[in-house]
Protein backbone atom coordinates (compact mmCIF):
# COMPACT_ATOMS: atom_id res chain seq x y z
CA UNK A 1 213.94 210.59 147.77
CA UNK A 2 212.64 207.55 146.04
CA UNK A 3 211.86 209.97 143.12
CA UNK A 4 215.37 211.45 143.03
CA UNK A 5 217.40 207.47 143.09
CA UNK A 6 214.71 206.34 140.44
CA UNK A 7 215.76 209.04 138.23
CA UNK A 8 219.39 208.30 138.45
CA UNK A 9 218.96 204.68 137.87
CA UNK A 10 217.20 205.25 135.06
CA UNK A 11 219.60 208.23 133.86
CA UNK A 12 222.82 205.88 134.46
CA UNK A 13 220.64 203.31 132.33
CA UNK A 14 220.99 205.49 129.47
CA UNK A 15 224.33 206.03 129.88
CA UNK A 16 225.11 202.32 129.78
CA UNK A 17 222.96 202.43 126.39
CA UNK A 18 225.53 205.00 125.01
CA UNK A 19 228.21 202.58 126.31
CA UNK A 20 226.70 199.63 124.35
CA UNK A 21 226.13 202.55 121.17
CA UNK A 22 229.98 203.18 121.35
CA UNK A 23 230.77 199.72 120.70
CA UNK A 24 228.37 198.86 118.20
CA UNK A 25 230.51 201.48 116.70
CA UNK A 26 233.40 199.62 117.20
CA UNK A 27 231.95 196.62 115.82
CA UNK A 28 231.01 198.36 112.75
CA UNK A 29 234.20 199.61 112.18
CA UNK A 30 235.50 195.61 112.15
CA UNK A 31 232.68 194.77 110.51
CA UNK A 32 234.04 197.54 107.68
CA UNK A 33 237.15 195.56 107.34
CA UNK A 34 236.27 192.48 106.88
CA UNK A 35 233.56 193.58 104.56
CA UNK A 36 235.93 195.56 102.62
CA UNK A 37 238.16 192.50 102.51
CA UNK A 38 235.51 190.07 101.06
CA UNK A 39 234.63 191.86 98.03
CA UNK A 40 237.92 192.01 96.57
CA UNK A 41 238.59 188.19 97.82
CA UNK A 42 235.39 186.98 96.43
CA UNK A 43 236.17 188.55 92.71
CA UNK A 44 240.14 187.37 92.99
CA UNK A 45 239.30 183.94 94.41
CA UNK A 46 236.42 182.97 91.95
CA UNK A 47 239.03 183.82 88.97
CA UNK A 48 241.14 181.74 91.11
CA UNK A 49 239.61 178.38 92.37
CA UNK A 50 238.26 178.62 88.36
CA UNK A 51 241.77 178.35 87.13
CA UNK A 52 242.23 175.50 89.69
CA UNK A 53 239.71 173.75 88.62
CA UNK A 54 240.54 174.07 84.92
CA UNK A 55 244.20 172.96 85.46
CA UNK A 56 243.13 170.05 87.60
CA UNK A 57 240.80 168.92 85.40
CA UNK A 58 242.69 169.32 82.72
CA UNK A 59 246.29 167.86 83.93
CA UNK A 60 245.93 166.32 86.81
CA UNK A 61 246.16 162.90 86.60
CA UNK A 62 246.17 161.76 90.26
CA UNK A 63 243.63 159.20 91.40
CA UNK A 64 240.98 160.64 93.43
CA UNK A 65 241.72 164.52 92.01
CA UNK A 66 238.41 164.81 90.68
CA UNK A 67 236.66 165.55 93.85
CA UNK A 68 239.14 168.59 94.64
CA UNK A 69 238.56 169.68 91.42
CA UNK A 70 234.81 169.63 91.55
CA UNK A 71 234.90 171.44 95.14
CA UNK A 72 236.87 173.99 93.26
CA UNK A 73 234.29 174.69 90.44
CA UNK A 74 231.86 175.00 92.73
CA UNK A 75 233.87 177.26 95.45
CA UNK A 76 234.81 179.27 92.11
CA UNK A 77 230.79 179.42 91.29
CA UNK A 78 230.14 180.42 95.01
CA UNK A 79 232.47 183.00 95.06
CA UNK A 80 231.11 184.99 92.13
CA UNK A 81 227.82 184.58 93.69
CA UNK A 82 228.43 186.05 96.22
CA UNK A 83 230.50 189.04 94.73
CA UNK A 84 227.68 189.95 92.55
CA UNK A 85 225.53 189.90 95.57
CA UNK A 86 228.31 191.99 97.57
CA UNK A 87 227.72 194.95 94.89
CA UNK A 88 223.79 194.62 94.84
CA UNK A 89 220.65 195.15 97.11
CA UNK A 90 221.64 192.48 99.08
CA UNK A 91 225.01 193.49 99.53
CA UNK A 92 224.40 195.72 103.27
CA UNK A 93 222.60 193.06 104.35
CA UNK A 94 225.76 190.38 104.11
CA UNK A 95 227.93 193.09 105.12
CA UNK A 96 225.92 193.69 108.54
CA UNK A 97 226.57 189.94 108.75
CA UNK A 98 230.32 190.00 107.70
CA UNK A 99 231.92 187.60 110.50
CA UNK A 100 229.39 184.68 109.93
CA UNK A 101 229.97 185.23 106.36
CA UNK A 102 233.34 185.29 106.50
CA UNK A 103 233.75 182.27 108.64
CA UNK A 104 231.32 180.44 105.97
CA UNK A 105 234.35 181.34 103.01
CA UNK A 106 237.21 180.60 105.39
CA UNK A 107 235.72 176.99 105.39
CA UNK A 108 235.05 176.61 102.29
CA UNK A 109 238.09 177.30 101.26
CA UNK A 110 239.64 175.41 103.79
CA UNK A 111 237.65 172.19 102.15
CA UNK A 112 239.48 172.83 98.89
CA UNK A 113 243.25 171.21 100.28
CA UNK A 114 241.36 168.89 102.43
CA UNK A 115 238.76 167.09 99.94
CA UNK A 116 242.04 166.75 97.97
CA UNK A 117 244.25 164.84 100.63
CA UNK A 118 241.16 162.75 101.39
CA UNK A 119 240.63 162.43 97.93
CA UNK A 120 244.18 161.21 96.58
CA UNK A 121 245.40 160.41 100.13
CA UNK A 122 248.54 162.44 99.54
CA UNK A 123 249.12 164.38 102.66
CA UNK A 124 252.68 165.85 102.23
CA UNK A 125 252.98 168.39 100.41
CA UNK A 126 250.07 169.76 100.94
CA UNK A 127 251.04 173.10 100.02
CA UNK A 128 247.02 174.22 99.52
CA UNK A 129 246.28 173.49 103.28
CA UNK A 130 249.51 175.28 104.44
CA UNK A 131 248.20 178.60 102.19
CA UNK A 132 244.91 178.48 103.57
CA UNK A 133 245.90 177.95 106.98
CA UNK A 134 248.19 181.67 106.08
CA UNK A 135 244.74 183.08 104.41
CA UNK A 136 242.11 182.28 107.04
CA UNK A 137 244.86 183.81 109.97
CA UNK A 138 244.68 187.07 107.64
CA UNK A 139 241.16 186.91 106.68
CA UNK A 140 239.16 186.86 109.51
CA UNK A 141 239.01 189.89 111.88
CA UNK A 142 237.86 187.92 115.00
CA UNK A 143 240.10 186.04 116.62
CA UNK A 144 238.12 183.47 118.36
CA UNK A 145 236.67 182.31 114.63
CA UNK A 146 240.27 182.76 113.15
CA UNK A 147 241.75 180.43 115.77
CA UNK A 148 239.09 178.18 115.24
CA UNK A 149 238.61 177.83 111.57
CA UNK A 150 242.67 177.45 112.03
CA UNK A 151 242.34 174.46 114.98
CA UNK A 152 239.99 173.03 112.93
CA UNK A 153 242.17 172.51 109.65
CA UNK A 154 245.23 171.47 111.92
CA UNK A 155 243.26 168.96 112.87
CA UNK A 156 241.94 167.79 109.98
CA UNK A 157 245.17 167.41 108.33
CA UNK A 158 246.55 165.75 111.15
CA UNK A 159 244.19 163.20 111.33
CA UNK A 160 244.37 162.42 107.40
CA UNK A 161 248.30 162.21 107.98
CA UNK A 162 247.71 159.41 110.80
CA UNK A 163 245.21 157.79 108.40
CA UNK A 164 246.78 157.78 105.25
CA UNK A 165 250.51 157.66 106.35
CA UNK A 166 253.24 160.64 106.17
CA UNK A 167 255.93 159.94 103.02
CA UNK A 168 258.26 162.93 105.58
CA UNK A 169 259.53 162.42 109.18
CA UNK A 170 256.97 163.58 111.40
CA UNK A 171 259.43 166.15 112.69
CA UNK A 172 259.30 167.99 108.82
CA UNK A 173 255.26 167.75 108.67
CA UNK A 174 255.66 169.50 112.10
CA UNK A 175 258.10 171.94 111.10
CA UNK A 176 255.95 172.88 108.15
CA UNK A 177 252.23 172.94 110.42
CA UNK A 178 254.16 175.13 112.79
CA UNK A 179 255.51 177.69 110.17
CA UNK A 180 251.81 178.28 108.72
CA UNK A 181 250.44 178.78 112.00
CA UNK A 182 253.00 181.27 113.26
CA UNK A 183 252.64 183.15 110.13
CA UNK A 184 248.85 183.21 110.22
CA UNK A 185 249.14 184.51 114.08
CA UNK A 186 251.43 187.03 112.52
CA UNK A 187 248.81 188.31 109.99
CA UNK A 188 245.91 187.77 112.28
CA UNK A 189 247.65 190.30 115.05
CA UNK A 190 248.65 192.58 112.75
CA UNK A 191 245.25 192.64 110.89
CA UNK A 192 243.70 193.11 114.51
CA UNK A 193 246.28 195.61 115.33
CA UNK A 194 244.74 197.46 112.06
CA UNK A 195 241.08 197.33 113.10
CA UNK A 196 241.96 198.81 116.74
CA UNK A 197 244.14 201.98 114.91
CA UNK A 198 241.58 202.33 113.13
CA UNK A 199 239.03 202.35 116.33
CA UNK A 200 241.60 204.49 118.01
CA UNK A 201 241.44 207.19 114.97
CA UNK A 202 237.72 206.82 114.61
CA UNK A 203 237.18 207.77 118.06
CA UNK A 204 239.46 210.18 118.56
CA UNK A 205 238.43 212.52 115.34
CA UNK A 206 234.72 211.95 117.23
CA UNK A 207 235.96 213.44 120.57
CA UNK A 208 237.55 216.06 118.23
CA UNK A 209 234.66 217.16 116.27
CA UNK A 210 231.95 216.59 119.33
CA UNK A 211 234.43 218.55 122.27
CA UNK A 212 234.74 221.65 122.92
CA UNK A 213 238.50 222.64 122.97
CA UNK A 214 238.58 225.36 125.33
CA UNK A 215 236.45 223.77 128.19
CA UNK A 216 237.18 219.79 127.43
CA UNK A 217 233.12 220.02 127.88
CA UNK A 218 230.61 218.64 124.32
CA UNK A 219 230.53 221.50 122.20
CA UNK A 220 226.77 222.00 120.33
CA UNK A 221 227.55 219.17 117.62
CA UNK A 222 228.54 216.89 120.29
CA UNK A 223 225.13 218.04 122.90
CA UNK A 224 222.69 217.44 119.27
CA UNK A 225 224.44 214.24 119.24
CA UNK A 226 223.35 212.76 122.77
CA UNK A 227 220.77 214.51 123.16
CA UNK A 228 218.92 212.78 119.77
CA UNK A 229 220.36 209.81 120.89
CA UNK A 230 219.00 210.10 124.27
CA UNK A 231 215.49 211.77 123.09
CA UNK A 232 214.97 208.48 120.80
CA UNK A 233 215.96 206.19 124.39
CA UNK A 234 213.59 208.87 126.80
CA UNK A 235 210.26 208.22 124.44
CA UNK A 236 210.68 204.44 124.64
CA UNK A 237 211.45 204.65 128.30
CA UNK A 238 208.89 206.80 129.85
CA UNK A 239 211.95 209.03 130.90
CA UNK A 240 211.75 212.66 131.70
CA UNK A 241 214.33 214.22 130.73
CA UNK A 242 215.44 218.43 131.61
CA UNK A 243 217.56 220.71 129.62
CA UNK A 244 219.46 223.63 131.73
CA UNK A 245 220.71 226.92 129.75
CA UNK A 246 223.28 229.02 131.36
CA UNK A 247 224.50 232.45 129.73
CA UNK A 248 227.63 234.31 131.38
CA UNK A 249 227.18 237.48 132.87
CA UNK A 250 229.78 239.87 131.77
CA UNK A 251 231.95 237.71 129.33
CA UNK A 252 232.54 241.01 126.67
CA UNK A 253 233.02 243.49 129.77
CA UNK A 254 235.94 240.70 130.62
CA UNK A 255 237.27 240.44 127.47
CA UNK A 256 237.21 244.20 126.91
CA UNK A 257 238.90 244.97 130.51
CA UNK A 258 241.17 242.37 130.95
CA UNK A 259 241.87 240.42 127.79
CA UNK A 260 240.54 237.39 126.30
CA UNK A 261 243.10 235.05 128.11
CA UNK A 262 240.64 236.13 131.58
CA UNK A 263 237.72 235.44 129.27
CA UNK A 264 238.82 232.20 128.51
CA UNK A 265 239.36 231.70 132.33
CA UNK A 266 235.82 233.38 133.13
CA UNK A 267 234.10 230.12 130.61
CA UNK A 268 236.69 227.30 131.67
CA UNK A 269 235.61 227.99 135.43
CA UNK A 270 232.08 228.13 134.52
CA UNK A 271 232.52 224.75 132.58
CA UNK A 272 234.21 223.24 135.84
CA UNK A 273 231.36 224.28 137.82
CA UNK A 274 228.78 222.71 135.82
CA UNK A 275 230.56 219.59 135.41
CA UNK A 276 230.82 219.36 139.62
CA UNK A 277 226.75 220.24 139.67
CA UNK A 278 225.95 217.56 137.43
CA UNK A 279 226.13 214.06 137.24
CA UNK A 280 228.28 211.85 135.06
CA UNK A 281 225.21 210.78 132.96
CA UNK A 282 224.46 214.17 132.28
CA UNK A 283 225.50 216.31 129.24
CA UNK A 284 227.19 219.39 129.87
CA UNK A 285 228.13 221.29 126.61
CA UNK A 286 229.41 225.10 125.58
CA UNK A 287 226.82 226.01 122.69
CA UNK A 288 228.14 229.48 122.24
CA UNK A 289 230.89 231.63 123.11
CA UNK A 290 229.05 232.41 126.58
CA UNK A 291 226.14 229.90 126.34
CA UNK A 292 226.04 226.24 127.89
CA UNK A 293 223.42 223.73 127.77
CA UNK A 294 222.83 220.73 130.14
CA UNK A 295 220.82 217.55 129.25
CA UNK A 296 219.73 216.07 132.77
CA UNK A 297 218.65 212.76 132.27
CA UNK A 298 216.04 210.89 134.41
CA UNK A 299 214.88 214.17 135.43
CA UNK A 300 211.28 215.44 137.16
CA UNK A 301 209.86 218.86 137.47
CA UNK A 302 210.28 218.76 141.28
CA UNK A 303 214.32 218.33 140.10
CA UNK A 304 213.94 220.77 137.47
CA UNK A 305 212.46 223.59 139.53
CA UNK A 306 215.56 223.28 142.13
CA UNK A 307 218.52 223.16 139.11
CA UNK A 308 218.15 226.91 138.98
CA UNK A 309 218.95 227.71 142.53
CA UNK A 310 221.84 225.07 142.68
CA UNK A 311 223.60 226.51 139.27
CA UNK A 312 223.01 229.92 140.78
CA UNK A 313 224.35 228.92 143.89
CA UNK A 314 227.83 227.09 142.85
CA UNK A 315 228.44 229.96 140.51
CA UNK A 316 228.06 232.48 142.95
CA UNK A 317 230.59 230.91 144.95
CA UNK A 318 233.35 231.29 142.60
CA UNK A 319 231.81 234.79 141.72
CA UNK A 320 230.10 234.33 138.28
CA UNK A 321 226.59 235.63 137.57
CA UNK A 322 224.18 233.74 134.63
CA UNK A 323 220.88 233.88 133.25
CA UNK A 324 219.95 230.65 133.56
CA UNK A 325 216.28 228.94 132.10
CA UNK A 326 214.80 225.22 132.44
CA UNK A 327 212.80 223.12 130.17
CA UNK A 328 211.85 220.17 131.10
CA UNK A 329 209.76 217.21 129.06
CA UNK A 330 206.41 215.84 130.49
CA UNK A 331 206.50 212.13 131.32
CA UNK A 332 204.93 209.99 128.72
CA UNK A 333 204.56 212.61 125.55
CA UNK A 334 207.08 212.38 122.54
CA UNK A 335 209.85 214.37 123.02
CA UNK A 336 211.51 216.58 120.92
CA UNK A 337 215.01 218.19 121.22
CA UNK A 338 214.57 221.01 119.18
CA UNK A 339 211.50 222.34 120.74
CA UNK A 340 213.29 221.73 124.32
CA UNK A 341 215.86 223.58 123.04
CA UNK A 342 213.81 226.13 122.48
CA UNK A 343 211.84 226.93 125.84
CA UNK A 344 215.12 226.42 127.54
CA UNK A 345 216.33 229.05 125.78
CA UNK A 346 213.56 230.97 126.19
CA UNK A 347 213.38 231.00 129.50
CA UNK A 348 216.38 231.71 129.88
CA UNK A 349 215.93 235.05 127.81
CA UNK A 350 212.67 235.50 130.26
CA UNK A 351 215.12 235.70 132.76
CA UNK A 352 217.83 237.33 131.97
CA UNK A 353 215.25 240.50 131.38
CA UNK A 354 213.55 240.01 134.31
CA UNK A 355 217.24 240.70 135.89
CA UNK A 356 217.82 243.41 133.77
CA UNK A 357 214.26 244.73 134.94
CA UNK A 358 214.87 244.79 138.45
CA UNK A 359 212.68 241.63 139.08
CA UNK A 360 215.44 238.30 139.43
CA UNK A 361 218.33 237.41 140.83
């Protein structure tokens, strides 16, 4: 007994390692946004903040410009850095990091508008702050960063207002703060709203390509999938783990008699029999037109031995016959799919002529 809940612990411990595998795949797919984002913005904006710089040097006459204009040589500077390094060796490696690195340009830029306020003590218009307040709502993908990055630039601006005086009622600074901000909500949502269609689509062309569509149960891409994934997690965990192969008795006979609709009826029902022997963590998949496979997870050979008489057993009950053959790893060696794969089959081949011979059930 202690043997048996051990197992399943350790079985629904993989499956909460798939869980955390599905949404590393959802973070990737953000982190493919923003990353996709920066390139293009890091190009643009180091032609841009160059420009900047070359008209505010240049014509610009305002006391205290020269600051702005310095933070926008070197934001221009930083910017093609980076986009060289976007399209090189190092590029994957900033792209892994995309949210940190985007939050790090989202400042930077947001230091252009404010060095200049603090530098000529001109707070309205500030039309630089009020455009990066729009570009950091639609830049960054998280939300807690975007808000903020955002919070933090309200603030600033705020505070230089009370400092260095407002030359507009407060009501029109307001009006103007409040504008930006709903429009960078706007962008932010929708850019979110992006990102999760996206998630949505990725997943559901997965499910698509890993599910069987007759059954609703993995089909063989989708059992190769988790059971790689899992082999990988089993060798690091000391976990045994079992694969069950089941081939229908008498699916051509059906098919031949009776049609293939009955056919299709004959594999659905064995599909919803496996599913109610198994456990959730377990991997039930069609890998042929009469051939499923089972990955049991936290498995022993004590289990294993007994999974043929139980499949045998819930089968017979809605009056299907198999061939049915176990493989199971041994606790502590490497483990490797294909070669399960393999004895699982063959046993179940040893089987299935040892019925035909008169010497099985």
């Amino acid at each position: 007994m202690a043997t048996t809940v051990k197992a399943s612990q350790r079985g629904q411990a993989l499956g909460r390692r798939a869980e955390r595998a599905r949404r590393a795949r959802l973070r990737a797919d953000r982190t493919l946004v923003i990353s996709d984002t920066m390139s293009p913005f890091c190009g643009v904006g180091s032609v841009m903040f160059a420009l900047v710089a070359i008209a505010q040097f240049a014509f610009d006459p305002t006391p205290g410009s020269w600051a702005s204009s310095t933070v926008a040589a070197l934001s221009s500077l930083t910017l093609a850095i980076a986009w060289v390094l976007l399209r090189g060796s190092v590029g994957p490696v900033m792209r892994r990091h995309s949210l940190p690195f985007g939050v790090g340009v989202a400042v930077m830029v947001g230091l252009n508008p404010l060095v200049y306020i603090i530098g000529t003590q001109i707070t309205y218009p500030a039309i630089g702050m009020l455009l990066v307040i729009v570009g950091v709502g639609a830049l960054l993908h998280d939300r807690f960063w975007a808000a903020a990055v955002i919070i933090g630039l309200n603030l600033a601006w705020i505070a230089c207002a009370f400092a260095f005086g407002m030359p507009v009622p407060p009501a029109i600074f307001a009006a103007q703060l409040v504008k930006a901000n709903a429009l960078a909500v706007v962008l932010n949502v929708a850019r979110t709203r992006t990102v999760q269609r996206m998630e949505q689509a990725r997943e559901e062309v997965h499910r698509l390509a890993t599910t069987d569509e007759l059954t609703g149960v993995a089909n063989q891409r989708g059992f190769l999938e988790v059971g790689r994934s899992l082999t990988e997690e089993a060798g690091r965990a000391d976990l045994d783990l079992t694969i069950v192969y089941v081939d229908v008795d008498g699916l051509k006979v059906v098919n031949d008699e009776h049609g293939h609709s009955a056919g299709d009826a004959l594999i659905q029902s064995v599909a919803r029999v496996l599913r109610r022997t198994f456990r959730p963590e377990d991997t039930v998949a069609r890998v042929g037109g009469d051939e499923f496979a089972v990955l049991v997870v936290g498995s022993t050979p004590d289990l294993a031995r007994g999974l043929i008489a139980r499949v045998n057993e819930r089968l017979s009950e809605v009056g299907i016959s198999a061939s049915i053959g176990v493989a199971s790893t041994a606790l502590g060696l490497p483990v490797d799919l294909n070669e399960l794969l393999r004895r699982a089959d063959a046993a179940m081949y040893a089987a299935k002529t040892a019925r035909k011979n008169g010497g099985g059930a």
